[in-house]
Protein backbone atom coordinates (compact mmCIF):
# COMPACT_ATOMS: atom_id res chain seq x y z
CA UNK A 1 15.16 -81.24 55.21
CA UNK A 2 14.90 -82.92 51.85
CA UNK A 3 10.99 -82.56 52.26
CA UNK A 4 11.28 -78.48 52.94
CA UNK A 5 13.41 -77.98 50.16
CA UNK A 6 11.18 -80.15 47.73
CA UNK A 7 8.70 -77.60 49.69
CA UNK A 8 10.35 -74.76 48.76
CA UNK A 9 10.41 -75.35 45.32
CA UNK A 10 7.39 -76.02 44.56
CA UNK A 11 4.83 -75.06 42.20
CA UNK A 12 3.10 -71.75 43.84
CA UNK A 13 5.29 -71.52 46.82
CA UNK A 14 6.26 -67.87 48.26
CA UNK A 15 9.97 -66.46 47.47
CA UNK A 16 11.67 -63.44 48.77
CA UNK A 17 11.55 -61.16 45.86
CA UNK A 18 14.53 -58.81 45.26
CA UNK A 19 13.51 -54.71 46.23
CA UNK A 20 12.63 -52.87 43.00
CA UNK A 21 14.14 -49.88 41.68
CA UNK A 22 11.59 -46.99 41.71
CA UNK A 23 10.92 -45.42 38.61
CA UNK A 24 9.06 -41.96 37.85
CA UNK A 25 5.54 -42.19 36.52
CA UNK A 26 5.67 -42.12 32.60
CA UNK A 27 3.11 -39.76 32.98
CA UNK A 28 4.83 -37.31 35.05
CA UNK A 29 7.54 -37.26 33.30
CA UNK A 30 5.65 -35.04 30.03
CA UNK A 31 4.27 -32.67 32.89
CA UNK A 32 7.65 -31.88 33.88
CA UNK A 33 8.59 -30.90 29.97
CA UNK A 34 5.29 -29.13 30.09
CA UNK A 35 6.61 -26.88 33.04
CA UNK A 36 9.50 -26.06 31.78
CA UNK A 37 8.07 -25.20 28.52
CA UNK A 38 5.33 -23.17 29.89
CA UNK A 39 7.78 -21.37 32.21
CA UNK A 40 10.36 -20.82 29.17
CA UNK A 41 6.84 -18.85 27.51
CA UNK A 42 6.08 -17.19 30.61
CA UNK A 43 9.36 -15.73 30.28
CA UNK A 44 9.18 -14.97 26.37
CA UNK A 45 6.02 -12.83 27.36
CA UNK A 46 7.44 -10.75 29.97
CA UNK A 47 10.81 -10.10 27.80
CA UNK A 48 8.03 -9.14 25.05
CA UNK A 49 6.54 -6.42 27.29
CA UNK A 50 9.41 -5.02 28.67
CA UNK A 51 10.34 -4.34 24.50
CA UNK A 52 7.19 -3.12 24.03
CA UNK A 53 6.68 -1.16 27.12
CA UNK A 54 10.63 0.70 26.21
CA UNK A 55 9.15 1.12 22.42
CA UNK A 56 6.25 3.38 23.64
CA UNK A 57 8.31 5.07 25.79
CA UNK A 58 10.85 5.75 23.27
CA UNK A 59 7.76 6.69 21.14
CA UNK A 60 6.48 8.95 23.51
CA UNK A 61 9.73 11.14 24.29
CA UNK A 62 10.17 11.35 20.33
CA UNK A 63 7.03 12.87 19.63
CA UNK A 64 7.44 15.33 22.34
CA UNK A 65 11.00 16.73 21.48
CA UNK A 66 11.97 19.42 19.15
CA UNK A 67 13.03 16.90 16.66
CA UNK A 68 9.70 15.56 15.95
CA UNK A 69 8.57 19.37 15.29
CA UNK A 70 11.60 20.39 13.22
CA UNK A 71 11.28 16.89 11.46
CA UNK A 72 7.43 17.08 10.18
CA UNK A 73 8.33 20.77 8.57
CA UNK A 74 11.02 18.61 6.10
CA UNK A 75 8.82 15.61 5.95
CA UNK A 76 5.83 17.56 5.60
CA UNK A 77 7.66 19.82 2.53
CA UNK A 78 8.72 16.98 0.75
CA UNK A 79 5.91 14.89 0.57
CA UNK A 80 3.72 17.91 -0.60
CA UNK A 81 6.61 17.88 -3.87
CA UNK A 82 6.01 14.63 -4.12
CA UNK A 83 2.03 14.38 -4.08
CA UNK A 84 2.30 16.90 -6.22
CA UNK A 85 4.20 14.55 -8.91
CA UNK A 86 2.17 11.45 -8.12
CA UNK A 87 -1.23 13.75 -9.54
CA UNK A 88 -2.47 11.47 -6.33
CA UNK A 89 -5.39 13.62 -4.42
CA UNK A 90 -4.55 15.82 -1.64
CA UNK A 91 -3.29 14.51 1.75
CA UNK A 92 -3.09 11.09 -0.14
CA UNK A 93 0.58 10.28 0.54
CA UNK A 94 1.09 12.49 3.79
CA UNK A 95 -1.73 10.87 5.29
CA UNK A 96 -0.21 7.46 4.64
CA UNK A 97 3.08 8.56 6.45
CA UNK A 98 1.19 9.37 9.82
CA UNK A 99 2.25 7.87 13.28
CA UNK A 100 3.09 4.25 13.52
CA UNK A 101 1.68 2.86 16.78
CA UNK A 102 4.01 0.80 19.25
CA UNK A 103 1.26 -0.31 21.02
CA UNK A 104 1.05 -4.15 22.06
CA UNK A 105 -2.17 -4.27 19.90
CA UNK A 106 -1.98 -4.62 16.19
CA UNK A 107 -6.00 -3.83 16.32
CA UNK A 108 -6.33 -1.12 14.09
CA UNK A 109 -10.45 -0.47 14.44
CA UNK A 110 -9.41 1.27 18.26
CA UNK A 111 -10.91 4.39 18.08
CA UNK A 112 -9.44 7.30 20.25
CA UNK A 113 -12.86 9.18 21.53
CA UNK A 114 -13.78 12.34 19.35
CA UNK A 115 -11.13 10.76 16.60
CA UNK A 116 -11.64 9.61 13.26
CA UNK A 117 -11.17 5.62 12.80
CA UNK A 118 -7.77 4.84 11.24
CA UNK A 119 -6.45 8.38 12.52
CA UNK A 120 -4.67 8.97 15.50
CA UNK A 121 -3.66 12.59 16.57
CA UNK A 122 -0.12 13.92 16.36
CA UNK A 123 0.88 16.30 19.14
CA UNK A 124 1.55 19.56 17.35
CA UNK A 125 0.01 18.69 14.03
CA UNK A 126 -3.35 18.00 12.18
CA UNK A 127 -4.25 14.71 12.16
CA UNK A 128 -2.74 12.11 9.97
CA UNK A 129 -3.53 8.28 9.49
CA UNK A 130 -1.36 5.84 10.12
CA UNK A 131 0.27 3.59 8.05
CA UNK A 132 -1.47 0.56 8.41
CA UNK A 133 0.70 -1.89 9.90
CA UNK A 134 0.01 -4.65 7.67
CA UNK A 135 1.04 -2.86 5.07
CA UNK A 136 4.46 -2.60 6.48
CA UNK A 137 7.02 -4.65 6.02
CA UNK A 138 10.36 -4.88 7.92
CA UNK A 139 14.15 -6.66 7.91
CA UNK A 140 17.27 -6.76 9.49
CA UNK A 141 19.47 -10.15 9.25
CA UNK A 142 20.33 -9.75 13.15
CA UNK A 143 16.71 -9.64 14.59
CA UNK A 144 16.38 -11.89 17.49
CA UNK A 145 13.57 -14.34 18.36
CA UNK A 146 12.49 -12.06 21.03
CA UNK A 147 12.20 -8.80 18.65
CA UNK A 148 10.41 -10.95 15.30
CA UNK A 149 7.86 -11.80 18.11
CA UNK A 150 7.34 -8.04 19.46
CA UNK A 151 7.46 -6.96 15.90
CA UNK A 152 4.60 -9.64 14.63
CA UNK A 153 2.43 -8.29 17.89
CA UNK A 154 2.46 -5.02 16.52
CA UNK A 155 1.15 -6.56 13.43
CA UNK A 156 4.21 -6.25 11.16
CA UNK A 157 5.48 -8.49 8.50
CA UNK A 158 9.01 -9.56 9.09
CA UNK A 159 10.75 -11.04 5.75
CA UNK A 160 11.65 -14.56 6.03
CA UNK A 161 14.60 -14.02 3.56
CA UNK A 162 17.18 -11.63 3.32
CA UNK A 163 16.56 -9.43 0.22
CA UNK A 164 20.07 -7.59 0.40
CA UNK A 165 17.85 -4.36 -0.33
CA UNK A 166 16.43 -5.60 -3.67
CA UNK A 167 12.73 -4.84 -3.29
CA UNK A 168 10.69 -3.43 -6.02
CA UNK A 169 7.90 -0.96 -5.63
CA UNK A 170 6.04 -3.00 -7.76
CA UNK A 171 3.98 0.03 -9.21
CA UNK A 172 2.82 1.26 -5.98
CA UNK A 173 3.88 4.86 -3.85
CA UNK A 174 6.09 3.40 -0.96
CA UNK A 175 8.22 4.48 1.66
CA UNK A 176 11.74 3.10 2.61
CA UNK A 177 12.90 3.27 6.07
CA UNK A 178 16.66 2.75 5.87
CA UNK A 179 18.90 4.72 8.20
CA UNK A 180 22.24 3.89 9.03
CA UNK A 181 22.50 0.95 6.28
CA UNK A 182 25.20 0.12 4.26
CA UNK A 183 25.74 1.43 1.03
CA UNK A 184 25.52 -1.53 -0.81
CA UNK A 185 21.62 -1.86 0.77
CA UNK A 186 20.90 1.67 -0.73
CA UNK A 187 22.80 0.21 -4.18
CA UNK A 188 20.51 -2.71 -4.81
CA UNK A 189 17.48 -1.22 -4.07
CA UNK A 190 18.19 1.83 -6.64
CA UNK A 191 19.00 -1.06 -9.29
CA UNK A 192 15.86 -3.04 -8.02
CA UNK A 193 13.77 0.00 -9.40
CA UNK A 194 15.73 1.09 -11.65
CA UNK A 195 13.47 3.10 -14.07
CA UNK A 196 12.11 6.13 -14.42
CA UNK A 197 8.34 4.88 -13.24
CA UNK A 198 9.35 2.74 -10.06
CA UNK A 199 12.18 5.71 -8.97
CA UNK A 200 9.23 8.57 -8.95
CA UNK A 201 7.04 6.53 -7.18
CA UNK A 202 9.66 6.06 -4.23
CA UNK A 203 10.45 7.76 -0.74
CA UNK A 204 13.57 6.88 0.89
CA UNK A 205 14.63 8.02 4.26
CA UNK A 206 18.51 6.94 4.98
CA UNK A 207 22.22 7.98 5.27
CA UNK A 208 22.61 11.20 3.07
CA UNK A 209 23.82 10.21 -0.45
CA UNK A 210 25.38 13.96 -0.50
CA UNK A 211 27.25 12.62 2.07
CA UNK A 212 28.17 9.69 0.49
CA UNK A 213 29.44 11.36 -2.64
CA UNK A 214 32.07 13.27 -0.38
CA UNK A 215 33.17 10.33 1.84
CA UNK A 216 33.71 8.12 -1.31
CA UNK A 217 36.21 8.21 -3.68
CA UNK A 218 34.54 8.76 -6.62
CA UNK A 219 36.28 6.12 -9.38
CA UNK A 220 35.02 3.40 -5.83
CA UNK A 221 31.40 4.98 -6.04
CA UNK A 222 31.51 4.70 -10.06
CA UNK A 223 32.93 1.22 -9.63
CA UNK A 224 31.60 -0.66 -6.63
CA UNK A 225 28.12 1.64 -6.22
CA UNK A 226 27.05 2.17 -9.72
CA UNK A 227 23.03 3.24 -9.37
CA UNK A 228 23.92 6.02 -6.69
CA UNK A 229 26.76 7.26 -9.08
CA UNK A 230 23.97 7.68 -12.17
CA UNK A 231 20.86 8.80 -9.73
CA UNK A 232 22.71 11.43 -8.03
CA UNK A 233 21.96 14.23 -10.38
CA UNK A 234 17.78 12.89 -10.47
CA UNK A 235 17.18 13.23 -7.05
CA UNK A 236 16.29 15.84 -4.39
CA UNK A 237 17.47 15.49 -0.96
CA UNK A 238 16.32 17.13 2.34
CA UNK A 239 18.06 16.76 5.61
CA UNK A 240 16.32 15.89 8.87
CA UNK A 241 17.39 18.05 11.24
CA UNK A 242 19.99 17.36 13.89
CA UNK A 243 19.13 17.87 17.41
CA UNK A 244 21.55 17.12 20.82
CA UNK A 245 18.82 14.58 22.12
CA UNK A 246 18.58 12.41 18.54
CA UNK A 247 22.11 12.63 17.45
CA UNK A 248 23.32 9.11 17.49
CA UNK A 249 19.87 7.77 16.26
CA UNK A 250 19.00 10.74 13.65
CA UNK A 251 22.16 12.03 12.47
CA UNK A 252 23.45 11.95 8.16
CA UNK A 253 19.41 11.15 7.22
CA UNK A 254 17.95 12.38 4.47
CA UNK A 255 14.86 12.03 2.82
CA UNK A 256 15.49 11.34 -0.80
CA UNK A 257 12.54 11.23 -3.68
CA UNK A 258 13.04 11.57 -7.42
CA UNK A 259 11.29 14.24 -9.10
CA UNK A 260 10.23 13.06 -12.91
CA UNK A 261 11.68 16.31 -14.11
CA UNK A 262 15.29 15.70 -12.88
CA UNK A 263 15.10 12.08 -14.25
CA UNK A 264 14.08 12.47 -17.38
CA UNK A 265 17.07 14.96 -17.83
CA UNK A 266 19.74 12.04 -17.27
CA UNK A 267 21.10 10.63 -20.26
CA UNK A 268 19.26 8.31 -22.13
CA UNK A 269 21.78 5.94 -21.68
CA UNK A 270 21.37 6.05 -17.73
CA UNK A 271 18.18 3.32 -18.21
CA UNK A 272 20.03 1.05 -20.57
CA UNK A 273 22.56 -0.51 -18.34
CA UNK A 274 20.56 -2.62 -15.52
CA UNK A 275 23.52 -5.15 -14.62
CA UNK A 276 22.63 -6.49 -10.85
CA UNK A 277 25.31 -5.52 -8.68
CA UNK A 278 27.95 -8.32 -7.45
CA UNK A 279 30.90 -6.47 -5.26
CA UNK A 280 32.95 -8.87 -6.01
CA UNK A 281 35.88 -6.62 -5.24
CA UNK A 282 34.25 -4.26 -2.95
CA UNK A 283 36.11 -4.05 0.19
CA UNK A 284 34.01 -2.97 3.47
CA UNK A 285 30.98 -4.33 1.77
CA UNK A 286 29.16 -3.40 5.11
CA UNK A 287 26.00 -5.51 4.67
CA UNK A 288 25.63 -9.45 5.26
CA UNK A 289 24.85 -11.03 2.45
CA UNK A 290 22.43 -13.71 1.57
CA UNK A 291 24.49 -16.99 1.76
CA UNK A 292 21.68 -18.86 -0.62
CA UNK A 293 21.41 -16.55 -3.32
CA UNK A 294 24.06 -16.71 -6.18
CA UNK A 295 26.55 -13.97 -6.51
């Protein structure tokens, strides 16, 4: 006995060994990450064309309703006014307006056969170019992950930062989308061109300030909206028209532009104040603000 056990421990002798847990392969474990990921951006691409596939749908049924055709006669009248003012050559502007695509391709060398590159044809109208795309830039503090991505596809620039509406024109003709915005957006971007240059340079399609003069009282539009008090007598404004299909998506826009005439009849004194706009005391602000800047 005392020889088996001397046996037993010896140098090199077998023992029973004690079962092993089992553990995954460190290499499989990445793959599984990998999956997921790769599933998660399978995903992310077919939300993508589902937006995209609605957008030229939605694109589609616009151009093809009366609203498009009623809409072009305003837009159309204005911007002839305001190529008019700009001494720019004709078609210039209005050609610059054109037809955005909401294609899934921001490739703008596609060529529709028999058209002219850059151009794409408007039913109902001659054609116009399109803005190109890279030339447009575009905001709103509540975009999602999914719509920056559909937007950048299309090959538009989404702001990293929210501006709060103060965007110069920095010298060059340009056209503000803005519908349904607060007032305060419409505010800041007045002051953020605030002269008689950058203002007749400017196109901007949003709520109706006529209709913002009678909803306001006007000692809170003197007070709390400043620029649209002093600009309302320098501007022109044309209505888009209202149609039963649009209503909720169309309705109080306006296209506003400045004619040089009208501003250089506002007081001389209109120019010299060019204090940026705080609302500390506005109530119903309406906008989200930018939490870094300083206010």
């Amino acid at each position: 006995m005392a020889a088996a056990a001397a046996a037993a421990e010896a140098p090199g002798s077998w023992r029973a060994a004690a079962p092993r847990k089992r553990r995954r392969s460190a290499a499989r474990r990445p793959r599984g990450r990998e999956a997921a990921a790769l599933g998660r951006e399978t995903q992310t691409e077919a939300d993508r064309a589902v937006v995209l596939r609605r957008l030229q749908e939605a694109a589609e049924d616009l151009l093809l309703s009366d609203f498009w055709s009623l809409a072009l006669e305003t837009i159309n009248s204005c911007l002839t006014k305001h190529l008019e003012q700009l001494k720019a050559p004709d078609g210039t502007l209005l050609e610059a307006l054109g037809n955005l695509h909401l294609n899934s391709s921001p490739d703008e060398s596609a060529v529709t056969p028999g058209a002219i590159p850059g151009e794409t044809l408007v039913p109902g109208t001659c054609r116009w170019k399109c803005i190109p795309r890279r030339h447009c830039w575009v905001y709103d503090p509540l975009f999602s992950q999914l719509e920056i991505g559909v937007l950048n596809s299309l090959g538009l620039t989404v702001l990293s930062e929210n501006e709060e509406g103060k965007r110069s024109v920095d010298g060059e003709p340009t056209i503000f989308y803005m519908p349904h915005c607060g007032t305060a957006l419409y505010n800041n971007l007045l002051w953020s061109n605030w002269s008689l240059d950058a203002l007749s340079q400017m196109l901007l399609i949003g709520n109706s300030f006529q209709g913002l003069e009678e909803r306001l009282l006007g000692r809170i539009l003197q007070k709390n909206y400043t620029y649209i008090a002093k600009i309302l007598k320098g501007l022109e404004e044309l209505e888009l028209p209202e149609t039963s299909q649009y209503t909720d998506v169309f309705n109080d826009t306006s296209i506003h532009w400045f004619p040089v005439q009208k501003l250089q009849q506002l007081p001389t004194d209109t120019w010299a104040f060019q204090e940026e706009p705080d609302y500390q005391d506005c109530e119903d602000l309406e906008i989200i603000r930018n939490k870094t800047r300083d206010h």
